[in-house]
Protein backbone atom coordinates (compact mmCIF):
# COMPACT_ATOMS: atom_id res chain seq x y z
CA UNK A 1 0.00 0.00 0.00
CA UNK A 2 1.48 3.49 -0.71
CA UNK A 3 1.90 5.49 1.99
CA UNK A 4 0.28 9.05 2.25
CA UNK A 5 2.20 11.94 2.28
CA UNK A 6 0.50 14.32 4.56
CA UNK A 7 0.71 17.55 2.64
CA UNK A 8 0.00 22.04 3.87
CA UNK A 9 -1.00 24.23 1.22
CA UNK A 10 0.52 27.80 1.64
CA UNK A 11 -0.61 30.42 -0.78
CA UNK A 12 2.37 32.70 -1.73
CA UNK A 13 2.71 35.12 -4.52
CA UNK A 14 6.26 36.16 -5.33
CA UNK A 15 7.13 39.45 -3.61
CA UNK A 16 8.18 41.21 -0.82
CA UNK A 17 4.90 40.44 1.58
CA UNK A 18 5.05 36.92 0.07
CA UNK A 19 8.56 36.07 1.52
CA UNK A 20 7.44 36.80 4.72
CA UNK A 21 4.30 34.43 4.16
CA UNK A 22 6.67 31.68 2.84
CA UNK A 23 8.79 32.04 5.89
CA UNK A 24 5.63 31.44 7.94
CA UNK A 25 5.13 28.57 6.00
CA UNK A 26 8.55 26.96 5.70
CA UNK A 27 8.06 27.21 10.06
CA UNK A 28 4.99 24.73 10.00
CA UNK A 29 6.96 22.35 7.22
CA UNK A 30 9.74 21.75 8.88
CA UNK A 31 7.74 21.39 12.65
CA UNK A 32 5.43 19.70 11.51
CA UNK A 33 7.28 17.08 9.32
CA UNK A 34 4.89 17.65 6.04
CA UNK A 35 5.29 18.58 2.53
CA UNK A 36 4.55 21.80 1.88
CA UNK A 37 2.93 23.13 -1.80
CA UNK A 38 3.35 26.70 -2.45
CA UNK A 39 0.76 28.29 -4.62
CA UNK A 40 0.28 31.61 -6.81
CA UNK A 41 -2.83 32.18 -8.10
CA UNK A 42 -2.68 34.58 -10.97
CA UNK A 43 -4.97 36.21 -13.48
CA UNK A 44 -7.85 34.13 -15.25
CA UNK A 45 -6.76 35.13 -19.09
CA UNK A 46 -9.20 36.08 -21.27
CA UNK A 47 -12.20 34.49 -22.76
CA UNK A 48 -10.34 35.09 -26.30
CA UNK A 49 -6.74 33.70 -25.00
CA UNK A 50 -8.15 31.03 -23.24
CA UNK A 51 -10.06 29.34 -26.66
CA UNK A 52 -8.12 30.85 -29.30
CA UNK A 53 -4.48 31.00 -28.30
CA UNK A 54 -3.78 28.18 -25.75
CA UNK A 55 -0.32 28.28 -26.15
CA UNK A 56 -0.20 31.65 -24.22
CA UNK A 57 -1.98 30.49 -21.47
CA UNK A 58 0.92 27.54 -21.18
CA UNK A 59 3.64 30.16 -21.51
CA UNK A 60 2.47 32.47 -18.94
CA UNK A 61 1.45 29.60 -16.44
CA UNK A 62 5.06 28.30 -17.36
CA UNK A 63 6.86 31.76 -16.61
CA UNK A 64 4.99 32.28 -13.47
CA UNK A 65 6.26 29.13 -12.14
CA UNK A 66 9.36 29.54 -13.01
CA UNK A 67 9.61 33.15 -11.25
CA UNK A 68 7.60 30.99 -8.31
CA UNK A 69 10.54 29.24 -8.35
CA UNK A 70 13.52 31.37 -8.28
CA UNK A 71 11.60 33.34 -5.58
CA UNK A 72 11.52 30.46 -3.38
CA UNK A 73 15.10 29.08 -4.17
CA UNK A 74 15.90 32.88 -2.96
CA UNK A 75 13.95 32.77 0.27
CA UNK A 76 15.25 28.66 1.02
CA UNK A 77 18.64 29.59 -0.04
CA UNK A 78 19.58 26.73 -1.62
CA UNK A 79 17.61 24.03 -3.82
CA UNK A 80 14.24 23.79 -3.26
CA UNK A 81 13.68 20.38 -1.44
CA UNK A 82 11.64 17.47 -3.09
CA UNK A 83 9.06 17.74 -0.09
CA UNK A 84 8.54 21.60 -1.58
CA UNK A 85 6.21 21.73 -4.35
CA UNK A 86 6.06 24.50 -6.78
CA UNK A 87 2.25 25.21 -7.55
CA UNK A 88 0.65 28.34 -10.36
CA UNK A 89 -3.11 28.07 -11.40
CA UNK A 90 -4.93 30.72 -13.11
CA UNK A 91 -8.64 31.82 -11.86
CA UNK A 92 -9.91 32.91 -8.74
CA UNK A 93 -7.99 32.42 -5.71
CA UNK A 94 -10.89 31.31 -3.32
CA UNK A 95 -12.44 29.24 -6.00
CA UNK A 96 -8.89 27.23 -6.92
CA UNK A 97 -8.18 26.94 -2.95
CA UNK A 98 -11.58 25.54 -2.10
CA UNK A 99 -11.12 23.00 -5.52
CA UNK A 100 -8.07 22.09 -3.41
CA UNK A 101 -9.33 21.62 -0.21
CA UNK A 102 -11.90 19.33 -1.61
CA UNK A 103 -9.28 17.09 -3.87
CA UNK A 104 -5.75 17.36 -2.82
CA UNK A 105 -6.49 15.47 1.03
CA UNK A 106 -4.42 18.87 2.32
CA UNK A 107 -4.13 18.73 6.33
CA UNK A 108 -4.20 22.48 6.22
CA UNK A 109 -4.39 25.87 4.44
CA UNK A 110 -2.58 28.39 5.18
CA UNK A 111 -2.82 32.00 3.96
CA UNK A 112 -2.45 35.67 5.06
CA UNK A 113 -5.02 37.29 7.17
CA UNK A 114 -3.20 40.98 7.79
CA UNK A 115 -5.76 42.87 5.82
CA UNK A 116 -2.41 43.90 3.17
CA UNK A 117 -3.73 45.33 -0.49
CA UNK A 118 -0.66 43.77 -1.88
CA UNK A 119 -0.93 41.40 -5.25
CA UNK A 120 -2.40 38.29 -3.86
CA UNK A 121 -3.74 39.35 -0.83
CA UNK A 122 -6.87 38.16 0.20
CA UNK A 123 -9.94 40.42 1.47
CA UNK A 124 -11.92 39.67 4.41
CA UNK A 125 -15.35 38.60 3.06
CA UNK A 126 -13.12 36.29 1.05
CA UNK A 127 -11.01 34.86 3.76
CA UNK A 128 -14.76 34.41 5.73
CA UNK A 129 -15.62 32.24 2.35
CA UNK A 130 -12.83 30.20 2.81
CA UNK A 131 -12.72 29.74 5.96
CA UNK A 132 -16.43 28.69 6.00
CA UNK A 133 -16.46 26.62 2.94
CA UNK A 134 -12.92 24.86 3.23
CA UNK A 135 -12.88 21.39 3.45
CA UNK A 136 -9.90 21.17 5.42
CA UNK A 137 -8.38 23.25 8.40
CA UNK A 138 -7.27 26.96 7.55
CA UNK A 139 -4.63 28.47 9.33
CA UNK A 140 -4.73 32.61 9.57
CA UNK A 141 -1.32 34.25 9.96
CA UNK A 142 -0.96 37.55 9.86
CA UNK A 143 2.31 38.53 8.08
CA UNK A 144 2.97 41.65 10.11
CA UNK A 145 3.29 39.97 13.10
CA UNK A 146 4.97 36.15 12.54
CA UNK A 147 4.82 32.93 14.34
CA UNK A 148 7.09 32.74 17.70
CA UNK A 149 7.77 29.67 18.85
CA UNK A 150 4.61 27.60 20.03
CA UNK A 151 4.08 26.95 23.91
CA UNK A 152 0.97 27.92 24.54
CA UNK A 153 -2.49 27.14 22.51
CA UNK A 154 -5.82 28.80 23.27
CA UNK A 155 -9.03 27.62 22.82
CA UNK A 156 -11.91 30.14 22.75
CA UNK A 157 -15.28 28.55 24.13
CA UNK A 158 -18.31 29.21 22.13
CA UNK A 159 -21.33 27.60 23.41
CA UNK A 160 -23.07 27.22 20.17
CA UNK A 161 -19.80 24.86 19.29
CA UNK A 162 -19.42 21.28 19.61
CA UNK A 163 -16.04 20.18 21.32
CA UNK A 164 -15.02 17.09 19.66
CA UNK A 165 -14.39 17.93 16.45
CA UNK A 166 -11.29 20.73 17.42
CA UNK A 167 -9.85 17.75 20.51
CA UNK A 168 -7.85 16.09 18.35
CA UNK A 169 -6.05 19.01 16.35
CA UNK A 170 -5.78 20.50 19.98
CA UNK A 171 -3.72 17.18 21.39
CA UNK A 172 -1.47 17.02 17.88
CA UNK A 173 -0.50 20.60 18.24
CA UNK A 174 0.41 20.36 21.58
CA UNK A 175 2.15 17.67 21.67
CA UNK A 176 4.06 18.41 18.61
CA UNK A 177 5.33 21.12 20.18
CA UNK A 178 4.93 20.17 23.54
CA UNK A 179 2.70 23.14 24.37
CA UNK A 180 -0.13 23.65 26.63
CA UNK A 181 -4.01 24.55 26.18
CA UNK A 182 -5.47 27.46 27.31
CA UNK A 183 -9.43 26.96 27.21
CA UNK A 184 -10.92 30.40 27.56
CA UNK A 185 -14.33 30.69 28.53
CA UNK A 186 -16.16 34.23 28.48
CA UNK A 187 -18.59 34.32 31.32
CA UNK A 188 -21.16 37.67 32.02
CA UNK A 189 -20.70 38.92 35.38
CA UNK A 190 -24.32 38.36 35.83
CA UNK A 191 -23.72 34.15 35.43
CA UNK A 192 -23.65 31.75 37.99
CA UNK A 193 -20.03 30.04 37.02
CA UNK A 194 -21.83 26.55 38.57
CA UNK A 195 -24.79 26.73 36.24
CA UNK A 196 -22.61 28.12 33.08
CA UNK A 197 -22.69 26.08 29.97
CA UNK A 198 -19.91 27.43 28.20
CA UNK A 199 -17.83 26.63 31.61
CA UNK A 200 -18.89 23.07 31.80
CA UNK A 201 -17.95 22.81 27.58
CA UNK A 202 -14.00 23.87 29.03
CA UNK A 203 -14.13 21.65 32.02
CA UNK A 204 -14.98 18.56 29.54
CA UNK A 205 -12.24 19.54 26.89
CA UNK A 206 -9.85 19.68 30.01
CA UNK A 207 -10.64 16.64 31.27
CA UNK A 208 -10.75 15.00 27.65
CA UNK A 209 -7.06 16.14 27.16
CA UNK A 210 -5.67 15.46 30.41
CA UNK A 211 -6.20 11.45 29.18
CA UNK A 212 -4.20 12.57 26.81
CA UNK A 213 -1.24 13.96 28.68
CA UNK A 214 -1.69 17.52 27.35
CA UNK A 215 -1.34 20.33 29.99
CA UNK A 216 -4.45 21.83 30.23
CA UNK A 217 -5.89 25.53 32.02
CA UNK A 218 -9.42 26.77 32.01
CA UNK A 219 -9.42 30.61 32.23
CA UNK A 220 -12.28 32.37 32.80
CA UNK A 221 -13.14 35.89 31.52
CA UNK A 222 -15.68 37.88 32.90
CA UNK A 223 -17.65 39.92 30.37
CA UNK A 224 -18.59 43.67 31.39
CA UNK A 225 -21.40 44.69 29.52
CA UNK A 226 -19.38 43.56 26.06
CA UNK A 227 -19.50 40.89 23.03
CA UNK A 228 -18.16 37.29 24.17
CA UNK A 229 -15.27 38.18 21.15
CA UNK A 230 -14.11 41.20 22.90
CA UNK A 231 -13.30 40.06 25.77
CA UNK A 232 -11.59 36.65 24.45
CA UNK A 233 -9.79 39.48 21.92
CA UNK A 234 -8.05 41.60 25.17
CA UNK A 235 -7.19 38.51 26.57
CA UNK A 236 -5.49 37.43 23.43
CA UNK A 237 -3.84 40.61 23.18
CA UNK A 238 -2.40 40.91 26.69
CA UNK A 239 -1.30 37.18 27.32
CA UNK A 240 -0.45 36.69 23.42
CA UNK A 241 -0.34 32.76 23.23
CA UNK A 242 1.91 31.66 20.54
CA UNK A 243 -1.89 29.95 18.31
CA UNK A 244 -5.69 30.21 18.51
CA UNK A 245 -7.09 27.08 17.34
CA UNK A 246 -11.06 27.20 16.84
CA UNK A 247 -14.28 25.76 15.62
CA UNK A 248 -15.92 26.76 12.68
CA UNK A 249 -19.96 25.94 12.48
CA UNK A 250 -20.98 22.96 10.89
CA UNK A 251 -24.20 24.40 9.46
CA UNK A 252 -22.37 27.02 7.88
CA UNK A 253 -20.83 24.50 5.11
CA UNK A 254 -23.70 22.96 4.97
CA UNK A 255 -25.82 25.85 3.99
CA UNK A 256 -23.00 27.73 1.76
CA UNK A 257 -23.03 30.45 4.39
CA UNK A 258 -20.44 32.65 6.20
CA UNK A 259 -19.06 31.88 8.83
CA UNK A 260 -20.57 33.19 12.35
CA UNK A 261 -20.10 36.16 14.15
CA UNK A 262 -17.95 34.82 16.41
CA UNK A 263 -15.07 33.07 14.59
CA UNK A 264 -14.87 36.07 12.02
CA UNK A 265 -14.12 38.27 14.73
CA UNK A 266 -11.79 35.71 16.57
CA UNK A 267 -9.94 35.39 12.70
CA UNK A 268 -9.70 39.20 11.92
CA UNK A 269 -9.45 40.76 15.19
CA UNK A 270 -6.74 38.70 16.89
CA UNK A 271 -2.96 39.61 15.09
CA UNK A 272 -2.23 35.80 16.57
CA UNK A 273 -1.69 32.77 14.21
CA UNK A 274 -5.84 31.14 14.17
CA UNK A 275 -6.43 27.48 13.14
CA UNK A 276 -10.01 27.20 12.04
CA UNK A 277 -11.27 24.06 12.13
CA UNK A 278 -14.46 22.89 10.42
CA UNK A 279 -16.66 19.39 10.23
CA UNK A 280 -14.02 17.39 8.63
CA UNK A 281 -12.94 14.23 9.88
CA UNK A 282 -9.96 14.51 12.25
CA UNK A 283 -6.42 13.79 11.23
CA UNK A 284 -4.79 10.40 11.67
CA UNK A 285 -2.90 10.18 15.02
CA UNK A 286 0.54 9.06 12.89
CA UNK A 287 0.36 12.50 11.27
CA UNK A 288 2.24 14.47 14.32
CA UNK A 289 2.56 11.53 16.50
């Protein structure tokens, strides 16, 4: 039986924002032990072009993958390693990542989230899209800000969200990088902590990873007359854990709809790494394990 290779999909375009995505990137693929395919997404070509002259199509796709190439030789510096592949599709970005997430078995996208207007940024309703939609796990980074070392995880508590679904991504990471959870749960003042839902959601994901050896804390943030988000934002801001690693709702991919409130503010708002994840099944244990 051939073995899988467990694959990330990164989506880079070749300039000076991009090399700071692709060093993002190259963090998780060597970590994480994966292969990692770098993508550019470039201009659809014309109705015309695309039925009547083919061969420019192939020559363009061809050039931008070659200057996909040298860029990342530049950034690696040195050959680009057989577990790096070099990817260039024409069409829309969103469209060609979602194809990907449905058909390539990825583990995880992983894309820019720092609201740039550089070529090959994404916007916000369309990082919602993806994020929603994406068959696989998408990872937010914001390139302004990087990816320190990973110690600490948090997991924001939303009590619409089921808890199973995120465990197992939750007990890779960690132990991958032999970091500890952080559950946060955002309780109003006016709440019995005893009687809170959200609260006994944290307790069960604590006890659920302490069988699996992962360090585990429950912090509880009181809510002042303010959004569940905001609060789980200042927190975020002030203790800065190294990744945010949340659930996405199910019936959003169901129903071709945008992600909640919640996670969209959670994915924009926070300058921290965020790993979305959706209804999928979970990864294989032998992935990070």
């Amino acid at each position: 039986m051939k073995k899988k290779v467990y694959s990330i999909l990164a989506l880079i375009p070749p300039n000076k924002e991009g090399e700071i995505v692709l060093k993002e990137a190259l963090y998780f693929h060597s970590t994480l032990g994966v292969r990692l395919v770098v993508l550019n997404v470039i201009k659809d070509p014309t109705f015309f072009v695309r039925n009547f002259q083919p061969h420019k199509v192939e020559m363009t796709i061809k050039n931008a993958k070659e200057e996909l190439t040298n860029f990342v030789k530049k950034v690696v510096g040195n050959e680009i390693p057989n577990n790096i592949v070099i990817s260039v599709r024409a069409g829309n970005p969103i469209n060609i990542l979602l194809d990907k997430s449905k058909k390539d078995g990825l583990e995880f996208l992983l894309i820019d989230k720092s609201n740039s207007d550089y070529p090959g940024a994404l916007e916000k309703d369309k990082i919602n899209k993806l994020v929603s939609q994406s068959k696989c796990p998408v990872l937010t980074i914001n390139k302004d800000f990087g990816v320190p070392k990973i110690k600490n995880i948090a997991i924001p508590i939303d009590i619409t969200q089921s808890t199973k679904k995120r465990l197992l991504w939750a007990t890779l990471l960690a132990k991958k990088y032999d970091a500890k959870i952080t559950i946060l749960s955002a309780l109003n003042v006016n709440i019995n902590e005893a009687k809170s839902l959200a609260l006994k959601n944290a307790w069960k994901i604590r006890y659920l990873l302490w069988d699996h050896d992962v360090e585990c804390d429950i912090k509880v943030l009181k809510v002042h007359n303010q959004e569940t988000h905001k609060a789980i934002l200042k927190y975020l801001e002030e203790e800065k854990p190294e990744l945010v690693l949340i659930r996405t709702h199910q019936e959003s991919i169901f129903s071709n709809t945008n992600i909640g409130r919640f996670v969209s503010e959670i994915v924009h708002g926070s300058k921290l790494p965020v790993f979305t994840v959706n209804y999928t099944p979970n990864p294989i244990e032998s992935l990070f394990l």
